[in-house]
N, C-alpha and C. Protein backbone atom coordinates (compact mmCIF):
# COMPACT_ATOMS: atom_id res chain seq x y z
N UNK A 1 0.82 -1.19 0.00
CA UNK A 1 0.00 0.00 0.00
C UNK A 1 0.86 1.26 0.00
N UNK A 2 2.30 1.07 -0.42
CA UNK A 2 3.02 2.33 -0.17
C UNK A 2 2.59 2.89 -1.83
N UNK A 3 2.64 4.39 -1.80
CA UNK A 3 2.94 4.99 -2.79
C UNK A 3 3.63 4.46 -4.39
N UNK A 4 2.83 4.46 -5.20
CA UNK A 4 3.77 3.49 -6.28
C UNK A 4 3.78 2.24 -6.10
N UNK A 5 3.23 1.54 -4.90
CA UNK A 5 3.64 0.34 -4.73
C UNK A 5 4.83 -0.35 -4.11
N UNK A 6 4.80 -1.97 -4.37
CA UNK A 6 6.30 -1.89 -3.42
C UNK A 6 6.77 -3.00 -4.48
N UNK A 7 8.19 -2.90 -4.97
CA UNK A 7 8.64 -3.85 -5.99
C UNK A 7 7.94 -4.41 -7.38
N UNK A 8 6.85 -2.98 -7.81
CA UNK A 8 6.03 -3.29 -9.30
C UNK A 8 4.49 -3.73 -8.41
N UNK A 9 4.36 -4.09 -7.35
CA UNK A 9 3.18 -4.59 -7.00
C UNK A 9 2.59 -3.47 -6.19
N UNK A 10 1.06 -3.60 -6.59
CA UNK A 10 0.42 -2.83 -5.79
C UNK A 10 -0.90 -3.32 -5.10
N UNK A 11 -1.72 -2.98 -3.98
CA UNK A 11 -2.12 -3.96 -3.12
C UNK A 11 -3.74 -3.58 -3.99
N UNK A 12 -4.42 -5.46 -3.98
CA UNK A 12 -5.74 -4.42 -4.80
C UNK A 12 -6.32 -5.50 -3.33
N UNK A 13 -6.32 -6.23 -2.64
CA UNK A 13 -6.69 -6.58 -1.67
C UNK A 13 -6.46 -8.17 -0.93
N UNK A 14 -6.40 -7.63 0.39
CA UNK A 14 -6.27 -8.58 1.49
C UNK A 14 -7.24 -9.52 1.78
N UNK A 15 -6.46 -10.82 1.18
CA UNK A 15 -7.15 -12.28 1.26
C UNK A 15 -7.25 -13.22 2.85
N UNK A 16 -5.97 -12.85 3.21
CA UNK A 16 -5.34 -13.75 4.95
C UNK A 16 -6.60 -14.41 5.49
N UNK A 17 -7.69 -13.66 5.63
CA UNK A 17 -8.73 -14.28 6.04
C UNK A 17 -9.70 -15.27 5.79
N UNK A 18 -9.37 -15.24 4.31
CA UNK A 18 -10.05 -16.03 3.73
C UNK A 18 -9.34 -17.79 3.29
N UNK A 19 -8.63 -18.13 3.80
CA UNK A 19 -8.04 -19.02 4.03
C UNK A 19 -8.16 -19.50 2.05
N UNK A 20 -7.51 -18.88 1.26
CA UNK A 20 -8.01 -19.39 -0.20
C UNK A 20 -6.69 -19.74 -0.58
N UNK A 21 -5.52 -19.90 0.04
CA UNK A 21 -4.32 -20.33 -0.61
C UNK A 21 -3.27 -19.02 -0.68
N UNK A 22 -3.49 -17.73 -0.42
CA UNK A 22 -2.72 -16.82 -0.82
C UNK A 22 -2.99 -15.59 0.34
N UNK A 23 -1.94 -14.76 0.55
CA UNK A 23 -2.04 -13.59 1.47
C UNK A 23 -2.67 -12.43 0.84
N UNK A 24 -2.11 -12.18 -0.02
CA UNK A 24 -2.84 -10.58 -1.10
C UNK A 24 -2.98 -11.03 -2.33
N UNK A 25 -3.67 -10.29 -2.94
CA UNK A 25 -4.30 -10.28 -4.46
C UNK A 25 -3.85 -8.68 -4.80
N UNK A 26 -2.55 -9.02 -6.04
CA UNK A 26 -2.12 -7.33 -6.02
C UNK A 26 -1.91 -7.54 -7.62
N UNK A 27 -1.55 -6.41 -8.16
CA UNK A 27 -1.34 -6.06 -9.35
C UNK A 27 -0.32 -6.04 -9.64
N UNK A 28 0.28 -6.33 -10.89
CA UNK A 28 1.54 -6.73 -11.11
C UNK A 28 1.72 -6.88 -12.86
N UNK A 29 2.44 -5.61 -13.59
CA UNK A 29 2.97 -5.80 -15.11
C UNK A 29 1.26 -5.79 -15.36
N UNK A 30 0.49 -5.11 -15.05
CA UNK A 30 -1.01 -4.94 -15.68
C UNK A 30 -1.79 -6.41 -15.33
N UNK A 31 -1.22 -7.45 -14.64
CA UNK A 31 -2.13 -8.25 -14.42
C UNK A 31 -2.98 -8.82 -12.72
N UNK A 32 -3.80 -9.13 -12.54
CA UNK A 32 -3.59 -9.43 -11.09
C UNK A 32 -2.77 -10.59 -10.48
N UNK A 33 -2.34 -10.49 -9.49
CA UNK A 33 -1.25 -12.12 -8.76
C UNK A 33 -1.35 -12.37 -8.03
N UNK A 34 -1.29 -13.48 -7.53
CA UNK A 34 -1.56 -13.53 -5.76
C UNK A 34 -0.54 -13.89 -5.16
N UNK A 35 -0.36 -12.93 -4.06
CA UNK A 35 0.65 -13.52 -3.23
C UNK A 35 0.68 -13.98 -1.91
N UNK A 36 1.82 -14.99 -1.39
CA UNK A 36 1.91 -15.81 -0.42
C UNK A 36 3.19 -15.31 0.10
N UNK A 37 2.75 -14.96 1.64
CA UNK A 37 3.97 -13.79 2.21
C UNK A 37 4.37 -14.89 3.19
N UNK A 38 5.52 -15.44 3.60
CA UNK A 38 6.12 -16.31 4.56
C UNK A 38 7.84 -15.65 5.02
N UNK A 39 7.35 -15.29 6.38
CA UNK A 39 8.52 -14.85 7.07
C UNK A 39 9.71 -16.39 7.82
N UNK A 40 10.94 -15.92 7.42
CA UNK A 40 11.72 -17.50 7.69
C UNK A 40 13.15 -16.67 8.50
N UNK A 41 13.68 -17.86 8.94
CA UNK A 41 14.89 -17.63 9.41
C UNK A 41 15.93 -18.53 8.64
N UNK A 42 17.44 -18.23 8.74
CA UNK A 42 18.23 -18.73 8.09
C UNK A 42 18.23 -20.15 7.93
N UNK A 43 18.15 -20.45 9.47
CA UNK A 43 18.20 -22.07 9.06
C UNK A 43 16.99 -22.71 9.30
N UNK A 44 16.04 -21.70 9.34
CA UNK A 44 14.48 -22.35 9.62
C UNK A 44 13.73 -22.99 8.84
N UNK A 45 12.74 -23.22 8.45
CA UNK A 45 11.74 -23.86 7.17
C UNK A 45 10.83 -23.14 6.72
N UNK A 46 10.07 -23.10 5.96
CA UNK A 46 9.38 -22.78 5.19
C UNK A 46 7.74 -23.37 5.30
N UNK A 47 6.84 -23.37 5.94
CA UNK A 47 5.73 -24.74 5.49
C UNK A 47 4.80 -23.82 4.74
N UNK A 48 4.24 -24.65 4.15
CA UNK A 48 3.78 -24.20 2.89
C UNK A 48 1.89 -25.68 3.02
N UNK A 49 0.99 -24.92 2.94
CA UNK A 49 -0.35 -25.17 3.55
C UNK A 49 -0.69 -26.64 2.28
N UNK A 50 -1.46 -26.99 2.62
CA UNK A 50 -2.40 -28.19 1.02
C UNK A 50 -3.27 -26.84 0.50
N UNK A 51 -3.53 -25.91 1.32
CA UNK A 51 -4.53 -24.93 -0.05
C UNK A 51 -3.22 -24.18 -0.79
N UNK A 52 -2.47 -23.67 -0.35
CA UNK A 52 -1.33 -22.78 -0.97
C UNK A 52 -0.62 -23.47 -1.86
N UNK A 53 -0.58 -24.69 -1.46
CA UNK A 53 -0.17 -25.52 -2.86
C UNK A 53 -0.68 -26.04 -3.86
N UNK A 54 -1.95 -25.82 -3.12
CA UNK A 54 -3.16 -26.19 -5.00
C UNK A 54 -3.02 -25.17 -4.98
N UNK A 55 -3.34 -24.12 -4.64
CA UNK A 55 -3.45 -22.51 -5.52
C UNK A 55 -2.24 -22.24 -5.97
N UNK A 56 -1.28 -22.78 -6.07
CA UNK A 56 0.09 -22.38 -6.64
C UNK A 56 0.02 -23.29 -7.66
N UNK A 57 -0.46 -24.17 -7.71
CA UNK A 57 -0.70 -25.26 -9.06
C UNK A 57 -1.29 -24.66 -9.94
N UNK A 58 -2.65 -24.32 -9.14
CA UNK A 58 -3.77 -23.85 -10.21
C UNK A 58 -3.24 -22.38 -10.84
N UNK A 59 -2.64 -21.50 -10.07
CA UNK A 59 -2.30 -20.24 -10.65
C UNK A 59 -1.14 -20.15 -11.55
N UNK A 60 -0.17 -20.74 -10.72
CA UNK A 60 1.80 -21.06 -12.02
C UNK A 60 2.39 -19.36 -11.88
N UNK A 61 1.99 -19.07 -13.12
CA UNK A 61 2.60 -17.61 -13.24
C UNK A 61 2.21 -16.23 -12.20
N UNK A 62 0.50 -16.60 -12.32
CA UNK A 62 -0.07 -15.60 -11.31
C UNK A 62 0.32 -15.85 -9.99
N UNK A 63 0.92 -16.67 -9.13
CA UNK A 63 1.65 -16.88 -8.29
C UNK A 63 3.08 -16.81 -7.08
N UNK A 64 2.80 -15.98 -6.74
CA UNK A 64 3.92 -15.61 -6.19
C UNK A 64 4.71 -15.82 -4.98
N UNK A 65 5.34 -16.41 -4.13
CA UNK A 65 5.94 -16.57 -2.91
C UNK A 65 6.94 -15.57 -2.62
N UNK A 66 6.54 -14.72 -1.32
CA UNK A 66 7.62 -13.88 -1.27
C UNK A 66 8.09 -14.53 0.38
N UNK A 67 9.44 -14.50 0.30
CA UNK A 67 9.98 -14.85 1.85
C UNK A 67 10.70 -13.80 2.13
N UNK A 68 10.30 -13.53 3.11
CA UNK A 68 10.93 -12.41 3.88
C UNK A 68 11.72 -12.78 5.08
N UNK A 69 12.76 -12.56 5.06
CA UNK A 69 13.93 -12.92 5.72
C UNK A 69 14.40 -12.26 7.32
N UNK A 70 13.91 -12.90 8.16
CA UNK A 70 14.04 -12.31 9.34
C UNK A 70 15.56 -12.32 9.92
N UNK A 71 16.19 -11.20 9.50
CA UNK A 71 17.59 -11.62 9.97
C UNK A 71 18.18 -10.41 11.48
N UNK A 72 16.78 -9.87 11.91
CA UNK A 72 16.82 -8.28 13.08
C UNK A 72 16.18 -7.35 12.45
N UNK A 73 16.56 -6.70 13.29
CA UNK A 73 15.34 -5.45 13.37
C UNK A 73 15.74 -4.41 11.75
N UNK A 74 17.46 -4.67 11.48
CA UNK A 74 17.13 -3.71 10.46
C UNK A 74 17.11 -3.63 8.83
N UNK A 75 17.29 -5.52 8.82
CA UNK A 75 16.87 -5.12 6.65
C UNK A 75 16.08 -5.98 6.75
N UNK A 76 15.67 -7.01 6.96
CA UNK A 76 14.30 -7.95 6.61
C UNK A 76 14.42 -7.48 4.81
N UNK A 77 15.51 -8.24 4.48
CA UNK A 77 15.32 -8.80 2.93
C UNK A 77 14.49 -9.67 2.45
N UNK A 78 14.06 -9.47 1.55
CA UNK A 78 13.07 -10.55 0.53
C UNK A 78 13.27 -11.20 -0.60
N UNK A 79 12.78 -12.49 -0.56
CA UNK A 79 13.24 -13.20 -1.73
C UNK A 79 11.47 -12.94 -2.69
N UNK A 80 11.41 -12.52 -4.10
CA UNK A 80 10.35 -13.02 -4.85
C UNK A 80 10.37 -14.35 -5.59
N UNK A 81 9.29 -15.12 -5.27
CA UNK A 81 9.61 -16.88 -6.54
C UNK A 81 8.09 -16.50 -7.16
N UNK A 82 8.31 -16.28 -8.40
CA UNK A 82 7.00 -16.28 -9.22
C UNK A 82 7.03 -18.02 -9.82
N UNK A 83 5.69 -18.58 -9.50
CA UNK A 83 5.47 -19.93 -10.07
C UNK A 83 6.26 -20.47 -9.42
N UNK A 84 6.17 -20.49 -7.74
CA UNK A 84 7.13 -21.49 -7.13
C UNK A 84 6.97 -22.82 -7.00
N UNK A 85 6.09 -23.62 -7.55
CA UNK A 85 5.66 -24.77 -7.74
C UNK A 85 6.85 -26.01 -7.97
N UNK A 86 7.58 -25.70 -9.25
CA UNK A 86 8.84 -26.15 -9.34
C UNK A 86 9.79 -26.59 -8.65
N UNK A 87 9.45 -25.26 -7.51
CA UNK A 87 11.16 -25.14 -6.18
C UNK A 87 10.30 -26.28 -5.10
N UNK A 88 9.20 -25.62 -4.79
CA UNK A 88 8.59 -26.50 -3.76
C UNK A 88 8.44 -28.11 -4.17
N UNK A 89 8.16 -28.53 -5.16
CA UNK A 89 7.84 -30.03 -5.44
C UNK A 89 9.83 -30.34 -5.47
N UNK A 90 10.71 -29.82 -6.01
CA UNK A 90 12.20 -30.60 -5.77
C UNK A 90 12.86 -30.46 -4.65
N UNK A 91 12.28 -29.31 -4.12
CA UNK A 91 13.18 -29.54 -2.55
C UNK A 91 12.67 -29.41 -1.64
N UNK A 92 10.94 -29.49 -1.77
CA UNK A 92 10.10 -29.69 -0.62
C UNK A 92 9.77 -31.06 0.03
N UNK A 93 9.82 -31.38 1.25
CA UNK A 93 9.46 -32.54 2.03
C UNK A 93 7.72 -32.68 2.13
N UNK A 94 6.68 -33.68 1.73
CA UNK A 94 5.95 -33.56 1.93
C UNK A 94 5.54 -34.23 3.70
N UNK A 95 4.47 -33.75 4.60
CA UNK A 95 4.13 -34.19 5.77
C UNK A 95 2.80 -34.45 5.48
N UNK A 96 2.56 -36.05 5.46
CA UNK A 96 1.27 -35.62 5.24
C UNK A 96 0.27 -36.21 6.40
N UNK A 97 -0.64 -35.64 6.76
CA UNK A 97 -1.16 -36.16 8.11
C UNK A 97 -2.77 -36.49 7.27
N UNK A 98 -3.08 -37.65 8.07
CA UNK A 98 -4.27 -38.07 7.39
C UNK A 98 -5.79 -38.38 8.20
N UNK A 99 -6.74 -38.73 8.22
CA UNK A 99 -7.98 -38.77 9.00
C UNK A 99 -9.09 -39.25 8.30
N UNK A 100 -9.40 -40.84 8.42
CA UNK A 100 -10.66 -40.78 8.45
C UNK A 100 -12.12 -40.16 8.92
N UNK A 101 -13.19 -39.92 7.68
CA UNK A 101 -14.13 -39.18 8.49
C UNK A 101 -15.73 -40.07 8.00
N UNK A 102 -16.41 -40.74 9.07
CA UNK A 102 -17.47 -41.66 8.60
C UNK A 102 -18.56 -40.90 9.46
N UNK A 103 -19.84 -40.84 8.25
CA UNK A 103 -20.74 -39.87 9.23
C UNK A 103 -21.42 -40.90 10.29
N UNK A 104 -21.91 -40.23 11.37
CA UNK A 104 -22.75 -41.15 12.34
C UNK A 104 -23.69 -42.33 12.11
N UNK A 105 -24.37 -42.02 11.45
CA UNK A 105 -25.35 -42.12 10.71
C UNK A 105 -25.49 -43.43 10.24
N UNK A 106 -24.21 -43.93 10.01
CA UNK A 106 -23.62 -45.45 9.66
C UNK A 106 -23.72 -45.84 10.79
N UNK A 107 -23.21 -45.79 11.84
CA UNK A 107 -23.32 -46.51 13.21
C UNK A 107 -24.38 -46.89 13.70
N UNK A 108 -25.34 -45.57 13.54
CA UNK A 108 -26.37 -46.08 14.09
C UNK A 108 -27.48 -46.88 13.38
N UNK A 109 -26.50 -47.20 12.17
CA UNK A 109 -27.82 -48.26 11.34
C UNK A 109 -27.09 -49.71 11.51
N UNK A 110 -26.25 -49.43 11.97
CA UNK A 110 -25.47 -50.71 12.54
C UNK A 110 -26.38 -51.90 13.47
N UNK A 111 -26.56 -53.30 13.56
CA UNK A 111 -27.02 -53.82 14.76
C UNK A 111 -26.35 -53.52 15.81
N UNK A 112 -27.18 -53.43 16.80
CA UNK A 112 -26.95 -53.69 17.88
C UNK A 112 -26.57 -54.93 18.89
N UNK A 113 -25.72 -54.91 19.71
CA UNK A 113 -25.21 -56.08 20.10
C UNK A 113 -26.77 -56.81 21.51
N UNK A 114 -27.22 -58.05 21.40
CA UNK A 114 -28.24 -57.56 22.32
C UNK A 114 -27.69 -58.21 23.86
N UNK A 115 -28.26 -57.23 24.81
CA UNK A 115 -28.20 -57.44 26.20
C UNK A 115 -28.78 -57.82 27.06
């Protein structure tokens, strides 16, 4: 939202809440992009969501990952990855945690054991 923008981008609005895969929806070379803002440390990680990674599938180019580099209080450098899809699938670890979900509804058409 600064003046001119910040690095070609300019903010057309704040997604965070909407849990859709991406932090802002900004403008960029005349088109819209979405971006995914993740603050890291040197030797820290990166995690990266199951929606942020289909929306980085589904988008490619319109896509953007910016990491912002927490290194103190006074440059917080940034990396831009447009279409980071590539970087994340060769040197990303997947975690994947899993859960069956069966509605009630089955159980209770289940017999009953009798007593």
């Amino acid at each position: 939202m600064l003046p001119g923008g910040w690095e070609g981008f300019t903010f057309v609005q704040d997604k965070r809440d909407q849990r859709c895969g991406y932090d802002f929806l900004c403008r960029y070379e005349g088109r819209e992009v979405k971006m995914e803002v993740k603050t890291f440390t040197v030797n820290g990680r990166i995690m990266v969501t199951p929606t942020e990674l289909q929306e980085s599938t589904a988008s490619r180019q319109d896509y953007l990952l910016v990491g912002v580099l927490e290194d103190g209080p006074a440059a917080w450098p940034t990396v831009i990855a447009r279409d980071p899809l590539p970087i994340l699938i060769e040197y990303g670890e997947f975690e994947i945690e899993a859960s069956l979900e069966l509605p009630a509804e089955v159980l209770l058409r289940m017999e009953r054991p009798n007593r």
